[in-house]
N, C-alpha and C. Protein backbone atom coordinates (compact mmCIF):
# COMPACT_ATOMS: atom_id res chain seq x y z
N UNK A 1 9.29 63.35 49.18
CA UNK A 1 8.74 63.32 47.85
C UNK A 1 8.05 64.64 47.51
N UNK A 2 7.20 65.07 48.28
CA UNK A 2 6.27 66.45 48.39
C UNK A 2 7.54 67.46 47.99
N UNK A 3 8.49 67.50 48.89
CA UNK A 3 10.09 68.37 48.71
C UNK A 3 10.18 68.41 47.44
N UNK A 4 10.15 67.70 46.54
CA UNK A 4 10.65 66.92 45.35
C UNK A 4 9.91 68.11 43.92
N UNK A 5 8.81 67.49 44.80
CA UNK A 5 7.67 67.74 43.51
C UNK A 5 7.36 69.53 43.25
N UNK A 6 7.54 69.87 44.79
CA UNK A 6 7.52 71.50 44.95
C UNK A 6 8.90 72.33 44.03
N UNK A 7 10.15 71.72 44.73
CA UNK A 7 11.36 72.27 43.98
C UNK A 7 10.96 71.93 42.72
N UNK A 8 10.48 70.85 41.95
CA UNK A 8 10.57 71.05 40.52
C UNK A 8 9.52 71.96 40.04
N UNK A 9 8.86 72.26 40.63
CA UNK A 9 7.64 72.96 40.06
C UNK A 9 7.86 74.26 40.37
N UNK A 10 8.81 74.66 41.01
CA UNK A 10 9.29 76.03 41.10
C UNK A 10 10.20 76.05 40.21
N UNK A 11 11.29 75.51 39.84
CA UNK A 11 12.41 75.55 38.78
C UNK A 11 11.52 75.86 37.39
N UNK A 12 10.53 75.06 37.24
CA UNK A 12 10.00 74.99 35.85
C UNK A 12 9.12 76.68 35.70
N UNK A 13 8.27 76.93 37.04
CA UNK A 13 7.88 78.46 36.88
C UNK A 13 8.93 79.34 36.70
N UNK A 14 10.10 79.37 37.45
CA UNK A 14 11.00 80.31 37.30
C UNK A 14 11.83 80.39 36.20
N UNK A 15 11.66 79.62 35.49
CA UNK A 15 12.46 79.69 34.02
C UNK A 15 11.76 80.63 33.09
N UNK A 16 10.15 81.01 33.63
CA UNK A 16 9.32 81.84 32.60
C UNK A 16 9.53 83.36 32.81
N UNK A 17 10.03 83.47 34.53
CA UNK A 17 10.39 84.58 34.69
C UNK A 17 11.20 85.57 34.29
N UNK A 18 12.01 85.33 32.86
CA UNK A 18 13.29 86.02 32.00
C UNK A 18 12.17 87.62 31.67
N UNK A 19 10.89 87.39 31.13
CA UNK A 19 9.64 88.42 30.99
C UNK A 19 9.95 88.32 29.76
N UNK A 20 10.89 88.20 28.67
CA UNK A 20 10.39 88.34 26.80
C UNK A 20 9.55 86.76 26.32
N UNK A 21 8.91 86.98 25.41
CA UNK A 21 8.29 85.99 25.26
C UNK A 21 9.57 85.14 24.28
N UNK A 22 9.46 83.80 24.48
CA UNK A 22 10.38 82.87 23.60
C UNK A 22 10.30 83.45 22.51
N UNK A 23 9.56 83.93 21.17
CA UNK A 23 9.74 84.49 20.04
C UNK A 23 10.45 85.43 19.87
N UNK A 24 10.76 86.41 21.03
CA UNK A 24 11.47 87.16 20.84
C UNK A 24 12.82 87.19 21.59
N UNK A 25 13.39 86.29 22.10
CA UNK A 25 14.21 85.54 22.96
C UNK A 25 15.79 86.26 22.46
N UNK A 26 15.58 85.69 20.75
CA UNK A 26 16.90 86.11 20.02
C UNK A 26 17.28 87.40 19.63
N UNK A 27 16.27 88.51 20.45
CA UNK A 27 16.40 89.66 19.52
C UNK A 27 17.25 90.65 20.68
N UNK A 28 17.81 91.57 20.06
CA UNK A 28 18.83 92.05 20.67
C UNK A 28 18.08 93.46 21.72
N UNK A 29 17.52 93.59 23.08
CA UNK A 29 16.59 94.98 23.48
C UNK A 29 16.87 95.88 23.09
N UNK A 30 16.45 97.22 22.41
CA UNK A 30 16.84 98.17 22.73
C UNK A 30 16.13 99.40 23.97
N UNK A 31 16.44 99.65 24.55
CA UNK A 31 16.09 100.33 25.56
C UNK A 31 15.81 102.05 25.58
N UNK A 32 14.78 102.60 25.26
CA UNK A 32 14.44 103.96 25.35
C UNK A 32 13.13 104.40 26.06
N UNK A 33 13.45 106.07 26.33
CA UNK A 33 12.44 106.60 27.48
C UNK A 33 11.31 107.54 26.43
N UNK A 34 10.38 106.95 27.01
CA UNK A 34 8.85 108.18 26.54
C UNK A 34 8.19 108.54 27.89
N UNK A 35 8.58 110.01 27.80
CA UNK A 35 7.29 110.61 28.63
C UNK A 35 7.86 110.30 30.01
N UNK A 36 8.79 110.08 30.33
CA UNK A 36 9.00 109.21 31.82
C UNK A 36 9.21 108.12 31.96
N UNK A 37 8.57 107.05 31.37
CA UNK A 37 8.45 106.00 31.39
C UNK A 37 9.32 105.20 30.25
N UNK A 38 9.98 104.00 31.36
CA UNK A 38 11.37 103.47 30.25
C UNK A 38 11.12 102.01 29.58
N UNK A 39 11.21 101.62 28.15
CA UNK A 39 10.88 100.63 28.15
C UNK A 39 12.09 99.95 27.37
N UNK A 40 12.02 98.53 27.50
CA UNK A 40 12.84 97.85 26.55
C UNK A 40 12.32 96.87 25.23
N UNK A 41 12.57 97.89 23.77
CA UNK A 41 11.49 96.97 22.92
C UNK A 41 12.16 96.16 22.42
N UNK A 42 11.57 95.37 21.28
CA UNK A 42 12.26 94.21 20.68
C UNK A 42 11.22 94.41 19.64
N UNK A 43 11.57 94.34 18.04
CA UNK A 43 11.11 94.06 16.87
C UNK A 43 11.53 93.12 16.61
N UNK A 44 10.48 92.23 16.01
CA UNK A 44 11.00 90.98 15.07
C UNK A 44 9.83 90.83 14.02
N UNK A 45 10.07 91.04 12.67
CA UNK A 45 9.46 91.05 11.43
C UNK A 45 8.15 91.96 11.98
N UNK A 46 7.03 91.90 11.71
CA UNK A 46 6.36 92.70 11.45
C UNK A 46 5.30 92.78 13.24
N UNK A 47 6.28 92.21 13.93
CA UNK A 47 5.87 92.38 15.47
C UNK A 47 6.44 92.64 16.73
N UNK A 48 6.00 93.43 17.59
CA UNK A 48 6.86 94.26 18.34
C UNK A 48 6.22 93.69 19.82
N UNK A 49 7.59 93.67 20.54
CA UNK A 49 7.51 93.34 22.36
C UNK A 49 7.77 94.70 23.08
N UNK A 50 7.24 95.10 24.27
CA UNK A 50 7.43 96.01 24.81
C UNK A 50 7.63 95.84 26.50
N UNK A 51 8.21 96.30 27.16
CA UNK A 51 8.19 95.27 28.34
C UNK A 51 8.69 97.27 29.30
N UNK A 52 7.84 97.04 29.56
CA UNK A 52 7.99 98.70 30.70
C UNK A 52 9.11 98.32 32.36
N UNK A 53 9.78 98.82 32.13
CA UNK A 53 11.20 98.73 33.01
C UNK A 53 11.21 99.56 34.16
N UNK A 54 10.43 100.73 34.08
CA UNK A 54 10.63 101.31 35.32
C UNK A 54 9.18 101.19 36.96
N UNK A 55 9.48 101.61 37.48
CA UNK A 55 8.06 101.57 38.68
C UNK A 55 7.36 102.51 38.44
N UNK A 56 5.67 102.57 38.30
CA UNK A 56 4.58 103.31 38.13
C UNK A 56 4.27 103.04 38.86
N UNK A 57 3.42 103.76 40.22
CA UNK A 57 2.32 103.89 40.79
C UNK A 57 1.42 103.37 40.04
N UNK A 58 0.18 102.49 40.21
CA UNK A 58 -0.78 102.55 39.13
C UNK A 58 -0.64 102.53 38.03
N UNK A 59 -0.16 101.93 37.22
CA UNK A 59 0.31 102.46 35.75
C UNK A 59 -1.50 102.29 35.10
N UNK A 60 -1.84 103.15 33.54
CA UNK A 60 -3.12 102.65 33.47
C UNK A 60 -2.72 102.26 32.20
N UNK A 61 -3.74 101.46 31.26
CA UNK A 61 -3.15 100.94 29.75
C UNK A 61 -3.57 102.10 29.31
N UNK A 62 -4.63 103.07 29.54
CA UNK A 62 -4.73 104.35 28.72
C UNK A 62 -3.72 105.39 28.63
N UNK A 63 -3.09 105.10 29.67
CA UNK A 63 -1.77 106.08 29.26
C UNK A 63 -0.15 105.39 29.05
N UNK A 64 0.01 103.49 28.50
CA UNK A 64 0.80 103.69 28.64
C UNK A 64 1.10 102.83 27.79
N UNK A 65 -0.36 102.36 27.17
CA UNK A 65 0.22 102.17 25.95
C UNK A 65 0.36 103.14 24.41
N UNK A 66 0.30 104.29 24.44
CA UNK A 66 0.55 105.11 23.69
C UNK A 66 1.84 105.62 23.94
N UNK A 67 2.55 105.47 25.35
CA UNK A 67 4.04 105.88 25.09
C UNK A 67 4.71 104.41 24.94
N UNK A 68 4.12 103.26 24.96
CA UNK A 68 4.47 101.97 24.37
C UNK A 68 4.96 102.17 22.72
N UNK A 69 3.90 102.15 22.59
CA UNK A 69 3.70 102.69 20.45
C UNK A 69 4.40 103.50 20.15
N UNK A 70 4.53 104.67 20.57
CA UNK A 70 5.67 106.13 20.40
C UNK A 70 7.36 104.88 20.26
N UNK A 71 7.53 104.10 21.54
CA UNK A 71 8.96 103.78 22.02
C UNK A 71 9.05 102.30 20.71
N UNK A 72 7.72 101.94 20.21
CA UNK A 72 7.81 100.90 19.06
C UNK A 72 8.38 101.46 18.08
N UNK A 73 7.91 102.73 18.26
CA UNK A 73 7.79 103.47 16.56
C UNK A 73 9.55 103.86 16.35
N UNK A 74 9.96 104.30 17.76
CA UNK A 74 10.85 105.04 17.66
C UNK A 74 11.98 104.18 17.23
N UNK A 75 11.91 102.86 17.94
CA UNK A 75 13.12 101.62 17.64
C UNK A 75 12.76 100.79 15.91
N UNK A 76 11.63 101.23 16.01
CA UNK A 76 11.54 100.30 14.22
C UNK A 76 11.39 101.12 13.44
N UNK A 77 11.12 102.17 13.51
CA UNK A 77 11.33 103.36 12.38
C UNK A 77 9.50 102.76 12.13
N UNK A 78 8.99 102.02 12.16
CA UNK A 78 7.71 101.39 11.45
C UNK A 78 6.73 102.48 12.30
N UNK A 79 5.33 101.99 11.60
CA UNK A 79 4.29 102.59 11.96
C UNK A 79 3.19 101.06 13.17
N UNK A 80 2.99 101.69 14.36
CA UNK A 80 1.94 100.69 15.21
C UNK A 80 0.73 100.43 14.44
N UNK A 81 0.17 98.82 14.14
CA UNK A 81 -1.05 98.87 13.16
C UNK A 81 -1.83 99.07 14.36
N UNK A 82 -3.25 99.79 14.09
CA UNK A 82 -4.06 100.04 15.40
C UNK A 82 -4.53 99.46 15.54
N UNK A 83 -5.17 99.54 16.87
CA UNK A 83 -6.14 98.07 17.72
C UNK A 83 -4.90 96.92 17.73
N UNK A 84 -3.97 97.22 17.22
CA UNK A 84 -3.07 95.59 17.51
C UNK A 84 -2.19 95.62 19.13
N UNK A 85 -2.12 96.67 19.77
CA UNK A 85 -1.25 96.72 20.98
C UNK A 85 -2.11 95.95 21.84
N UNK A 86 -1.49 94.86 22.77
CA UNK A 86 -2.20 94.00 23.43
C UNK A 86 -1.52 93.40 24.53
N UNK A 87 -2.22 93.27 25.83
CA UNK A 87 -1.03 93.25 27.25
C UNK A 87 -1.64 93.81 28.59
N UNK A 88 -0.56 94.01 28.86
CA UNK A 88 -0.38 94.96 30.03
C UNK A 88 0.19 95.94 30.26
N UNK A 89 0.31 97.21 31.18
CA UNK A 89 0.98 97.93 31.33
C UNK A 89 2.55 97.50 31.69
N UNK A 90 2.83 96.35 32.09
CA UNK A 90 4.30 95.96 31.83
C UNK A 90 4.76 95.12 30.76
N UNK A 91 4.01 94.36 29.96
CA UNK A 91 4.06 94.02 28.64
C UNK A 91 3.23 94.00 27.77
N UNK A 92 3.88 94.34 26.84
CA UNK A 92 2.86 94.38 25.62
C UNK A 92 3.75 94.53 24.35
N UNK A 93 2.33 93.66 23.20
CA UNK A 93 2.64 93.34 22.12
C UNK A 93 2.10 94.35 20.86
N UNK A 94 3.15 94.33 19.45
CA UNK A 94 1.85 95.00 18.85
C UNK A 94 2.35 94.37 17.48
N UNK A 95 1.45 94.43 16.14
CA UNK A 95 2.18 94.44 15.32
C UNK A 95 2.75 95.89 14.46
N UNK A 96 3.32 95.76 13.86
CA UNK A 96 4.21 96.70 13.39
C UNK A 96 4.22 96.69 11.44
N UNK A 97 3.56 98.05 11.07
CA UNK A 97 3.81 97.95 9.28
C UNK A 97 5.07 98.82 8.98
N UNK A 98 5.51 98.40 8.22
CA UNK A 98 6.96 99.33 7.60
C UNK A 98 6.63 99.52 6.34
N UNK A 99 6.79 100.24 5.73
CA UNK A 99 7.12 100.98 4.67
C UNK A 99 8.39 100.85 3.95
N UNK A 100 9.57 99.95 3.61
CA UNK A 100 10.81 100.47 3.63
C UNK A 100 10.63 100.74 1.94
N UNK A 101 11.35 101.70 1.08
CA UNK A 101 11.36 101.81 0.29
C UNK A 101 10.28 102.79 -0.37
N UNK A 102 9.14 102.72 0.01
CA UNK A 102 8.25 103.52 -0.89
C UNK A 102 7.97 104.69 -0.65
């Protein structure tokens, strides 16, 4: 029974392990490098996933989420709203303003 209860409770953690959050599940990655460091983003409406792909020593959020924001900016054409990037050095969220038209 214990057997039982362990295998399911590992199946159910390991399903979270894909790393995009369900909201952004449907969106297609695109994958580009800042500074060294490679990430794969995802925009969806006015909010952005960032998920850092390669190995850092130490990575720190002071240096990595600004080449986060650069690799947002670069895939949505949009501008990072500030104070919104939020995470970790292997994921992180932000929202995102666009401009289109004006």
């Amino acid at each position: 029974m214990f057997r039982l209860i362990f295998i399911g409770l590992v199946s159910v953690l390991a399903t979270g392990c894909g790393g995009s959050h369900p909201a952004f599940m449907s969106v297609e990655p695109q994958i580009v490098t800042v500074d060294g460091s490679k990430f794969e983003v995802r925009v969806k409406e006015d909010k952005a996933q960032v998920i850092r792909k390669n190995f850092e020593y130490v990575p720190k959020i002071g240096e990595t989420f600004p080449k986060a924001a650069q690799a947002i900016e670069m895939v949505s054409g949009c501008t990072v709203v500030a104070n919104s990037m939020m995470g970790d050095p292997a994921l992180m969220t932000a929202k995102v303003k666009c401009n289109y038209g004006t």
